[in-house]
C-alpha atoms as a PDB file:
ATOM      1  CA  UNK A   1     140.522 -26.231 -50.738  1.00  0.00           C
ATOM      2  CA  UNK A   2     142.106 -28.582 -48.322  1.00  0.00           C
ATOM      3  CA  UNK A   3     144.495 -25.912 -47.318  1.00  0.00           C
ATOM      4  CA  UNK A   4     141.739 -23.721 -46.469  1.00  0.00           C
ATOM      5  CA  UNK A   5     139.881 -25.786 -44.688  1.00  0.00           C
ATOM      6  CA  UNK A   6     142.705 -26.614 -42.872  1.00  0.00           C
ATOM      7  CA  UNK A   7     143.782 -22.863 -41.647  1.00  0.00           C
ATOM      8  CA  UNK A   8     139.730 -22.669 -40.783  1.00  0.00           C
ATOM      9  CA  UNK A   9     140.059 -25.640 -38.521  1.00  0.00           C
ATOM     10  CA  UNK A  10     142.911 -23.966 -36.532  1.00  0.00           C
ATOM     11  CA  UNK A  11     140.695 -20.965 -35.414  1.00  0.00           C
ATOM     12  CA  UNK A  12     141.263 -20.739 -31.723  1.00  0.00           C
ATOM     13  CA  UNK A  13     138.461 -21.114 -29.682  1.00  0.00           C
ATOM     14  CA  UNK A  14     139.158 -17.212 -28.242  1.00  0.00           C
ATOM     15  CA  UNK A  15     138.588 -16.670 -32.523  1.00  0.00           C
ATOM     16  CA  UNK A  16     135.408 -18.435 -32.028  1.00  0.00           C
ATOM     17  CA  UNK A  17     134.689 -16.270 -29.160  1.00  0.00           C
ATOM     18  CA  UNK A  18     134.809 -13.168 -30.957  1.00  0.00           C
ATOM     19  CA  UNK A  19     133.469 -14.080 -34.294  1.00  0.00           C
ATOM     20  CA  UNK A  20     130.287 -15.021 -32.292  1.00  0.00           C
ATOM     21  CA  UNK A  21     129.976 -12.097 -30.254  1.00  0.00           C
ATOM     22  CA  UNK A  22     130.319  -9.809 -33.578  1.00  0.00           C
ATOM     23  CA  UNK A  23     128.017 -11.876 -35.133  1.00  0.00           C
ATOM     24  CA  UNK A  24     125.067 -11.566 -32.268  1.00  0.00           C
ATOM     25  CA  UNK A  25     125.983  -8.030 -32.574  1.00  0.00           C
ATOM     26  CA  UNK A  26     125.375  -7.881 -36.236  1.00  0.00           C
ATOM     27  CA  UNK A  27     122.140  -9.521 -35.925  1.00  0.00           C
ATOM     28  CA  UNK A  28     121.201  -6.960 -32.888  1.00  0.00           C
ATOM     29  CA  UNK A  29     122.054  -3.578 -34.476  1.00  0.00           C
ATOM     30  CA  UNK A  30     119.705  -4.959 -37.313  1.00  0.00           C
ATOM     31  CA  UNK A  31     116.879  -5.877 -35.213  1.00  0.00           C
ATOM     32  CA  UNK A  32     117.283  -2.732 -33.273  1.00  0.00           C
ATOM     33  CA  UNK A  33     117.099  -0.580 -36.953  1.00  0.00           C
ATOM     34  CA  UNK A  34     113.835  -2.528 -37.806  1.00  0.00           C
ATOM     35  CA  UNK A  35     112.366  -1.338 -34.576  1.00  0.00           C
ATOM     36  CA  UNK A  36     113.180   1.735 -34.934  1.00  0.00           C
ATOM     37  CA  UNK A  37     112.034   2.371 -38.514  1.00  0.00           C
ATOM     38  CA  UNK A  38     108.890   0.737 -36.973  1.00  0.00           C
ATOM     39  CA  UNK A  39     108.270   3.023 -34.346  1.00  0.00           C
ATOM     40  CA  UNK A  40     108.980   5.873 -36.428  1.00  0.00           C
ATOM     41  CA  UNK A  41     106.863   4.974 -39.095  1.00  0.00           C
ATOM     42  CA  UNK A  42     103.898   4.398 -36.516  1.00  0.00           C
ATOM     43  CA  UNK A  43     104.673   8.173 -35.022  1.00  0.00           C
ATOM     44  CA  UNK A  44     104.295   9.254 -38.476  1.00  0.00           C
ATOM     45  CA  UNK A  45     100.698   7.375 -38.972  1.00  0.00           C
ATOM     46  CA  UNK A  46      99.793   9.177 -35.369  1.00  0.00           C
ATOM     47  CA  UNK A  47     100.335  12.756 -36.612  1.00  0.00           C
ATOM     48  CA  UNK A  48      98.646  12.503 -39.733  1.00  0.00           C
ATOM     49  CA  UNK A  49      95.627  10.632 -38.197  1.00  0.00           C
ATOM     50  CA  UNK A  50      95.723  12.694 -35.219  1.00  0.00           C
ATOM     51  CA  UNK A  51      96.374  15.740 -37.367  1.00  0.00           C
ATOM     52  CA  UNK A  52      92.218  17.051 -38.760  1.00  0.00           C
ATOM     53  CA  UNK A  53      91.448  16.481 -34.769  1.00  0.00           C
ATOM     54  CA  UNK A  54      93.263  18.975 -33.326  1.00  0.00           C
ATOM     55  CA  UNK A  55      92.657  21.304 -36.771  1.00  0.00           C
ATOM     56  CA  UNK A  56      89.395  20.504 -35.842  1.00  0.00           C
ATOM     57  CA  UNK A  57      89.074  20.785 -31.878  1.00  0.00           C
ATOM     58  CA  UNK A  58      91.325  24.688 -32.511  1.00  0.00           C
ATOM     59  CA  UNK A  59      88.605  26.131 -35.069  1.00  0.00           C
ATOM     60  CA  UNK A  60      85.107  24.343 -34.714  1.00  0.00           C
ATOM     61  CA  UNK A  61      82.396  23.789 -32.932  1.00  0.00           C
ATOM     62  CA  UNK A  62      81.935  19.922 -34.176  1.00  0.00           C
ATOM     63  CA  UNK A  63      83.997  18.505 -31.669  1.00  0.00           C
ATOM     64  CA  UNK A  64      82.055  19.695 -29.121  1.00  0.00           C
ATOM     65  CA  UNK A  65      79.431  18.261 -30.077  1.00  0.00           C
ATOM     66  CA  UNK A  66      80.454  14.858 -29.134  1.00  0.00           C
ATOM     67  CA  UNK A  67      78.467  14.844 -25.458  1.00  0.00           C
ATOM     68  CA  UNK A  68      74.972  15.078 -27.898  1.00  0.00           C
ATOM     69  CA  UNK A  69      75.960  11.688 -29.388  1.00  0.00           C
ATOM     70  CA  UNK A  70      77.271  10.217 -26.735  1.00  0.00           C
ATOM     71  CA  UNK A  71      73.775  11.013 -24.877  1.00  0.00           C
ATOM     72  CA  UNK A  72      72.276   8.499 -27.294  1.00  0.00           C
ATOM     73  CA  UNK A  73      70.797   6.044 -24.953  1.00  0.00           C
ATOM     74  CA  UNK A  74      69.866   9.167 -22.578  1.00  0.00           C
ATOM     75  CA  UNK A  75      67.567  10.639 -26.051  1.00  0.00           C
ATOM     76  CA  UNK A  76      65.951   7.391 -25.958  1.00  0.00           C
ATOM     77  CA  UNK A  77      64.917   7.741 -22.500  1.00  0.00           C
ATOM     78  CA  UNK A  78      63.966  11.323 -23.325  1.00  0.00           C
ATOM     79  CA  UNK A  79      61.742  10.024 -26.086  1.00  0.00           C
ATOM     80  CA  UNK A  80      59.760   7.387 -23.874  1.00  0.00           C
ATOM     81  CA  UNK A  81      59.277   9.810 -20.726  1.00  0.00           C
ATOM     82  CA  UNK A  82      56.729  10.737 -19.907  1.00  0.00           C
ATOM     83  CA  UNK A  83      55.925  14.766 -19.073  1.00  0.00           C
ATOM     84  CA  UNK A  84      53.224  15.534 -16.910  1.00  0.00           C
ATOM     85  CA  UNK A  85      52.025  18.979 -17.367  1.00  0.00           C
ATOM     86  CA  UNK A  86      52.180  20.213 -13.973  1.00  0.00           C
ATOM     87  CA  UNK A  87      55.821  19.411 -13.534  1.00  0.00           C
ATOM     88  CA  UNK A  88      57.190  20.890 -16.718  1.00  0.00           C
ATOM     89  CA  UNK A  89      59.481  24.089 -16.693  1.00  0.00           C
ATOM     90  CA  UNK A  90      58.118  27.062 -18.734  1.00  0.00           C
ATOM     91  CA  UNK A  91      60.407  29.147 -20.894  1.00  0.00           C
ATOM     92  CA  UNK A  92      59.958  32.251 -18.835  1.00  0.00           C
ATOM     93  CA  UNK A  93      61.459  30.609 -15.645  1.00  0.00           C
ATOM     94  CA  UNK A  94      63.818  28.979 -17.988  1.00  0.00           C
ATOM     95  CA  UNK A  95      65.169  32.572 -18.628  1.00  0.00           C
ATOM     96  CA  UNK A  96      64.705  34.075 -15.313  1.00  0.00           C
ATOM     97  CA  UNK A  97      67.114  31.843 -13.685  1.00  0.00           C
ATOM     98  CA  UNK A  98      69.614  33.860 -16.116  1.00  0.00           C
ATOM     99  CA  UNK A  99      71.022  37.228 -15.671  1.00  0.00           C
ATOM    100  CA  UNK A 100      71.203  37.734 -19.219  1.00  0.00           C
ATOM    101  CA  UNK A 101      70.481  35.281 -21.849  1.00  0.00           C
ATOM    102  CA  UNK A 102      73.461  32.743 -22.556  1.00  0.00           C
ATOM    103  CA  UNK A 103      74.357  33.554 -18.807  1.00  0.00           C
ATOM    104  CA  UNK A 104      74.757  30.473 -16.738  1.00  0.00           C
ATOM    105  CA  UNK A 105      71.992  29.847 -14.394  1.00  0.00           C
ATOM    106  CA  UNK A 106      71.761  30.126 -10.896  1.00  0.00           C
ATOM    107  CA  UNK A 107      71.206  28.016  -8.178  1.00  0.00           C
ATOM    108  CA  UNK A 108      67.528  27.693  -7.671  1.00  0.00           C
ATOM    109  CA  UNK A 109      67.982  25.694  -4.506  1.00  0.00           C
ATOM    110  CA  UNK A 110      69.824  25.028  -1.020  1.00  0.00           C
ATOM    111  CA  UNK A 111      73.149  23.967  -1.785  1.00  0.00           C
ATOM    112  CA  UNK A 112      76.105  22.868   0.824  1.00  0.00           C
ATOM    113  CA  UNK A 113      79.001  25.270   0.257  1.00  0.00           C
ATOM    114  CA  UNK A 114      81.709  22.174   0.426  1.00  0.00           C
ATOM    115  CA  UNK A 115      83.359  22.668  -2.899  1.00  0.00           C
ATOM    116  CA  UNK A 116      83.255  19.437  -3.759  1.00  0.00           C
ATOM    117  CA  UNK A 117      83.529  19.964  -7.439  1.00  0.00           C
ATOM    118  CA  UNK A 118      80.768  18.788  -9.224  1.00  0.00           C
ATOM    119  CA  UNK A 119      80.048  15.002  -7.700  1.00  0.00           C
ATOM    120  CA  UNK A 120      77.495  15.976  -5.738  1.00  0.00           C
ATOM    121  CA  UNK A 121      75.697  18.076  -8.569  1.00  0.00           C
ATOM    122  CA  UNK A 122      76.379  15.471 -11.139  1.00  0.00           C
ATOM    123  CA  UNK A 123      74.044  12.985  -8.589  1.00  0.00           C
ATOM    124  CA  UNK A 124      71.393  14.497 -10.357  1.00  0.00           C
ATOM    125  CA  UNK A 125      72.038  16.834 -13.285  1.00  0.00           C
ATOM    126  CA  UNK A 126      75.014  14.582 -14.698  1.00  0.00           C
ATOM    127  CA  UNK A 127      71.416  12.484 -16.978  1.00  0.00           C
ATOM    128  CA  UNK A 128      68.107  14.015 -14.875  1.00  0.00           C
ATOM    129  CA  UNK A 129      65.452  12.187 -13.537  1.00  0.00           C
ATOM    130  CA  UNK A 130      62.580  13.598 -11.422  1.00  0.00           C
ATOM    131  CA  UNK A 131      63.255  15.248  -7.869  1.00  0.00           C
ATOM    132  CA  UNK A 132      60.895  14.307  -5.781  1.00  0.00           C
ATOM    133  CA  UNK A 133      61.627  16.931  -2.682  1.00  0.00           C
ATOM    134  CA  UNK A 134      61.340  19.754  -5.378  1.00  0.00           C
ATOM    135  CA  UNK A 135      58.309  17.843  -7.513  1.00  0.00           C
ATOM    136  CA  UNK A 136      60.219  18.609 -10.973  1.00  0.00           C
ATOM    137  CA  UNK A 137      62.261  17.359 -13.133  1.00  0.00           C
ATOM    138  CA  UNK A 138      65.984  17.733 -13.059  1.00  0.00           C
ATOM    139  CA  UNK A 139      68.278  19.965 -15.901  1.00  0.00           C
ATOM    140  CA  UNK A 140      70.794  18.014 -17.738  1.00  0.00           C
ATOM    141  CA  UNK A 141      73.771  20.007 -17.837  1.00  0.00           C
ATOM    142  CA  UNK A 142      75.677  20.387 -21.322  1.00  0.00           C
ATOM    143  CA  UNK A 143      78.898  20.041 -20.290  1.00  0.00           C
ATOM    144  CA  UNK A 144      79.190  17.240 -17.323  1.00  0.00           C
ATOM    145  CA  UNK A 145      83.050  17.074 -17.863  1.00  0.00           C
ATOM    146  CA  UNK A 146      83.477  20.449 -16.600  1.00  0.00           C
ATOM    147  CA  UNK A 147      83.156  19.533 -12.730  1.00  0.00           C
ATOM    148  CA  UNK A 148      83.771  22.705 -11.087  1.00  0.00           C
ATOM    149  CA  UNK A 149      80.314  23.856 -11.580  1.00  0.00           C
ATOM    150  CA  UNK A 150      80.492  26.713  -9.039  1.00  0.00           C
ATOM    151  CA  UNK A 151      82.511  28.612 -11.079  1.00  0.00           C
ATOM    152  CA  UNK A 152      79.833  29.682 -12.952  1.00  0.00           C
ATOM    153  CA  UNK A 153      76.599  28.395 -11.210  1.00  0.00           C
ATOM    154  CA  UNK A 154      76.092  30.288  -7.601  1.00  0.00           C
ATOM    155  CA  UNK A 155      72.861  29.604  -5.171  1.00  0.00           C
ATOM    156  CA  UNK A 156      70.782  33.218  -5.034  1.00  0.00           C
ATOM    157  CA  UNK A 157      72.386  35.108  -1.803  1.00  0.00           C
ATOM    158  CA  UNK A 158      70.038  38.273  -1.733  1.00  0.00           C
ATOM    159  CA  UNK A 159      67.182  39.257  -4.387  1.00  0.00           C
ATOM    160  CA  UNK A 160      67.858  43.317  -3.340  1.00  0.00           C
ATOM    161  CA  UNK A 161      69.920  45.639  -5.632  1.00  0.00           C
ATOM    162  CA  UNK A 162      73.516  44.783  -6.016  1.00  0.00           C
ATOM    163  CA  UNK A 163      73.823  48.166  -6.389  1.00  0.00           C
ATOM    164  CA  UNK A 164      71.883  51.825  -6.047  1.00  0.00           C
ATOM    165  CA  UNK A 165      71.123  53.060  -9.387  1.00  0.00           C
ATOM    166  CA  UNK A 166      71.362  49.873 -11.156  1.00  0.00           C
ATOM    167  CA  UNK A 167      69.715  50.180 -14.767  1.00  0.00           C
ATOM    168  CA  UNK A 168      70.985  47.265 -16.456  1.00  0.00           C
ATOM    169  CA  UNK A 169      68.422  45.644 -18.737  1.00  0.00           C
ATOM    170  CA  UNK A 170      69.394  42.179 -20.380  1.00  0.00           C
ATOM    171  CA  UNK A 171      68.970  42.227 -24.150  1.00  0.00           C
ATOM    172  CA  UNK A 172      65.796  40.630 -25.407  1.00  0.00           C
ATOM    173  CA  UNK A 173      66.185  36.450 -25.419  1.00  0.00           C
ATOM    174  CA  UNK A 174      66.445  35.319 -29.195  1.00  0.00           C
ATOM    175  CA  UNK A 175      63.418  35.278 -31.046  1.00  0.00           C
ATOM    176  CA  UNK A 176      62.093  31.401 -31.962  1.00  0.00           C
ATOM    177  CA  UNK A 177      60.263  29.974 -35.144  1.00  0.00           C
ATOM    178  CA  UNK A 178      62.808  31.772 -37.825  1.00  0.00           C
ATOM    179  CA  UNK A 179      62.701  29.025 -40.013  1.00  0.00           C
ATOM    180  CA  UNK A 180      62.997  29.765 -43.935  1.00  0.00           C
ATOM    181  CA  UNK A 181      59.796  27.766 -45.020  1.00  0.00           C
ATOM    182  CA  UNK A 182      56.890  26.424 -43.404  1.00  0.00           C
ATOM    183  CA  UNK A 183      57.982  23.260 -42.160  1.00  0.00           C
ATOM    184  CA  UNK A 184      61.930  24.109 -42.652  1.00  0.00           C
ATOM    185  CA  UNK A 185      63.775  23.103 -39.647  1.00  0.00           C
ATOM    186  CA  UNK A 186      64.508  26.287 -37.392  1.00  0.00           C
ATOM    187  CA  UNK A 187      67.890  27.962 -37.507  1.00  0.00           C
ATOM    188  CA  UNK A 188      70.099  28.013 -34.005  1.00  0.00           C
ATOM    189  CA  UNK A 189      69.188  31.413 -32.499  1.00  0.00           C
ATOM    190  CA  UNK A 190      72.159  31.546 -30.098  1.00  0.00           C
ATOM    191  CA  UNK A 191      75.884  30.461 -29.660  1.00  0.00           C
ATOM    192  CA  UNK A 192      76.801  27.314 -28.820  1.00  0.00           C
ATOM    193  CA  UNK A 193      79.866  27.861 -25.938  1.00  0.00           C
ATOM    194  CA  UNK A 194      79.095  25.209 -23.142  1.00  0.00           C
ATOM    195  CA  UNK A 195      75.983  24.488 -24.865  1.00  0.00           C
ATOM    196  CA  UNK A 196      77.160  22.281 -27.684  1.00  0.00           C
ATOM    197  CA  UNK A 197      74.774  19.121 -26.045  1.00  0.00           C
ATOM    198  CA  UNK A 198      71.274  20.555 -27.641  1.00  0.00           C
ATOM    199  CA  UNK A 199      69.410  17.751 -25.788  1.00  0.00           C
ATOM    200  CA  UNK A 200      70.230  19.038 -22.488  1.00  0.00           C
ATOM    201  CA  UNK A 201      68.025  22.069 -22.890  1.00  0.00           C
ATOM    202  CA  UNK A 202      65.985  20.623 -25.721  1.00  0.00           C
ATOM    203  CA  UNK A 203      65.166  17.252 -24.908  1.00  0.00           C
ATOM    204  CA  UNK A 204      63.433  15.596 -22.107  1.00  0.00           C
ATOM    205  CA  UNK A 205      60.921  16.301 -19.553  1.00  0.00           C
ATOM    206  CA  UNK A 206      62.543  18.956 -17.697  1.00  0.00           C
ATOM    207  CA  UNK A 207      63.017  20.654 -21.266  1.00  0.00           C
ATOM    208  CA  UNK A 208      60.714  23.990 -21.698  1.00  0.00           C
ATOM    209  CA  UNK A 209      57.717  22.771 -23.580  1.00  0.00           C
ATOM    210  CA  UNK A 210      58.087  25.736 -25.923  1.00  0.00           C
ATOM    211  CA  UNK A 211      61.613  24.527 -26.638  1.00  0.00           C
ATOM    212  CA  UNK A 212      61.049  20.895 -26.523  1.00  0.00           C
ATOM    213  CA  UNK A 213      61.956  18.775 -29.356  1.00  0.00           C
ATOM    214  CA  UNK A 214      59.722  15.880 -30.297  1.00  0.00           C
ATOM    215  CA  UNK A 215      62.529  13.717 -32.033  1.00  0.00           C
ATOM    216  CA  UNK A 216      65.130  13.731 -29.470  1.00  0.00           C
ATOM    217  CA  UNK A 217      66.845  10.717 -30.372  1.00  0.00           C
ATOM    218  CA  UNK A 218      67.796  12.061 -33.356  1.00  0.00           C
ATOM    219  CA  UNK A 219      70.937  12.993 -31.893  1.00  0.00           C
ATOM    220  CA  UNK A 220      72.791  14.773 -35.157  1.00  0.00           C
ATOM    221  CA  UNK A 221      71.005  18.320 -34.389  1.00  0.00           C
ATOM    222  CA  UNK A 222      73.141  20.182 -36.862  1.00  0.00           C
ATOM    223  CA  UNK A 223      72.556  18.068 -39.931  1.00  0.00           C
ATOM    224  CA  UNK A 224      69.290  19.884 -39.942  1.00  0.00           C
ATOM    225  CA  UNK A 225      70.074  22.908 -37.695  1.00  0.00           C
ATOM    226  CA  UNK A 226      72.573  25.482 -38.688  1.00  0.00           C
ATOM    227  CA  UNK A 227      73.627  28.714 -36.690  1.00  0.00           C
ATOM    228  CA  UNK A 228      71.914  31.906 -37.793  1.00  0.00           C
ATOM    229  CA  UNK A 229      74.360  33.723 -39.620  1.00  0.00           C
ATOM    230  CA  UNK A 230      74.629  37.877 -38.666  1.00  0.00           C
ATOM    231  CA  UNK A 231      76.559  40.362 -40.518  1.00  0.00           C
ATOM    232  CA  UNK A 232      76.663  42.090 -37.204  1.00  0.00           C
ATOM    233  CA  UNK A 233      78.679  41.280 -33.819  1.00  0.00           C
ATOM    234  CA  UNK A 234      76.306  42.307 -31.356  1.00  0.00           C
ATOM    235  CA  UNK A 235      73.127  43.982 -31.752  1.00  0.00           C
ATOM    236  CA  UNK A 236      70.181  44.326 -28.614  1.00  0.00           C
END
C-alpha cells in the first residue's frame, strides 16, 4: 500500500494534465449521448403525435373544419344580432351571384384592381358587420386564410353573352328540408371544398333567411349534420 501510494504521488504534473483532460472528455461524450438519446426520443414522440394529423388533414374533411370553431366568439355575435328585415339577403340573390351552384361568387360591387391580396377584402368580409354605403350586411367568407381572393372572386365586367349561342343552364341548386324525420336535423345538400366554415353562409345577419340557422353558436355543425350520401357522381 505504501508503495503504491508512493508511485501515485510521483505522477508528473504533465500526467495530471492528461488524466484530467481524458477525464472531462469522458464526462462530455456521456453528456453529449444523453442529449442525444433525448432529442431522439422527443423526434420520436413528434411523429407519432403529429402522425393522425396529417392522416387526417390528406383524407378528411374534419380538419377543415377548424375556422367554424375558431369563429366561436363571432357565433355569439351572430346569435345576439340583430336582422332587420329589409336588409337581409334572400336565397335567390344568394344564388344569382353564382354561375353555377358551388361556384364562387362574384363581385357585386366596385372594387380597385390593385391586387392587394385579400387585406383590403378581409376589412370587411374577414367577420362582417353592416355596410353602411351598400345598406346590408357583409358575407363572411369561409376561408379567410386564403388571401388571394381574386383568384376566384371577379367584379361583373359586362352582363351581355360571353358568347353567341351560349346554352349553358346551371344544374338546379340542391333541394333543402331532406331531413329523415320531422324534426331530424337536415342532411348537408352540397360539398364542403372552401366551405368547411358553415356559419359563414349559415349564420348571421347577412345569412339567407331561408338558410339561416337559429343556434349558431353551436359551432360543432357535423355532430348533427352529415353529408348526403349519393350512389351517383354527378347527376342534374
Amino acid at each position: 500500500m505504501r508503495r503504491a501510494r508512493r508511485e501515485g504521488m510521483g505522477l508528473t504534473s504533465s500526467t495530471r494534465s492528461r488524466l484530467v483532460i481524458i477525464g472531462l472528455c469522458v464526462v462530455l461524450m456521456g453528456a453529449a449521448v444523453v442529449l442525444v438519446g433525448e432529442g431522439v426520443r422527443e423526434s420520436r414522440r413528434t411523429e407519432v403525435a403529429t402522425a393522425p394529423v396529417a392522416e387526417a388533414a390528406r383524407g378528411s374533411e374534419l380538419v377543415g373544419e377548424v375556422a367554424a370553431f375558431r369563429s366561436g366568439e363571432l357565433a355569439q355575435a351572430f346569435a345576439a344580432a340583430p336582422v332587420p328585415a329589409r336588409s337581409t339577403r334572400p336565397l335567390r340573390t344568394y344564388y344569382t351571384r353564382r354561375a353555377f351552384p358551388g361556384a364562387p361568387p362574384f363581385i357585386p360591387h366596385p372594387v380597385e384592381d390593385d391586387r392587394d391580396f385579400g387585406r383590403a377584402c378581409l376589412q370587411c368580409h374577414e367577420t362582417g358587420g353592416y355596410a353602411p354605403r351598400f345598406q346590408a350586411f357583409t358575407p363572411v367568407t369561409p376561408h379567410p386564410d386564403l388571401v388571394n381572393c381574386r383568384q376566384c372572386h371577379e367584379p361583373v365586367r359586362t352582363t351581355a353573352t360571353f358568347a353567341a349561342g351560349n346554352a349553358f343552364r346551371p344544374a338546379a341548386p340542391p333541394p333543402l328540408d331532406q331531413a329523415a324525420l320531422p324534426g331530424a336535423p337536415p342532411p348537408v345538400p352540397h360539398g364542403l371544398q372552401l366551405r368547411e366554415n358553415c356559419l359563414a353562409c349559415h349564420g348571421g345577419p347577412a345569412a339567407p333567411p331561408e338558410i339561416r340557422v337559429d343556434h349558431p353558436e353551436r359551432v360543432n355543425c357535423r355532430q348533427c349534420h352529415v353529408l348526403v350520401q349519393s350512389s351517383t357522381e354527378w347527376e342534374r
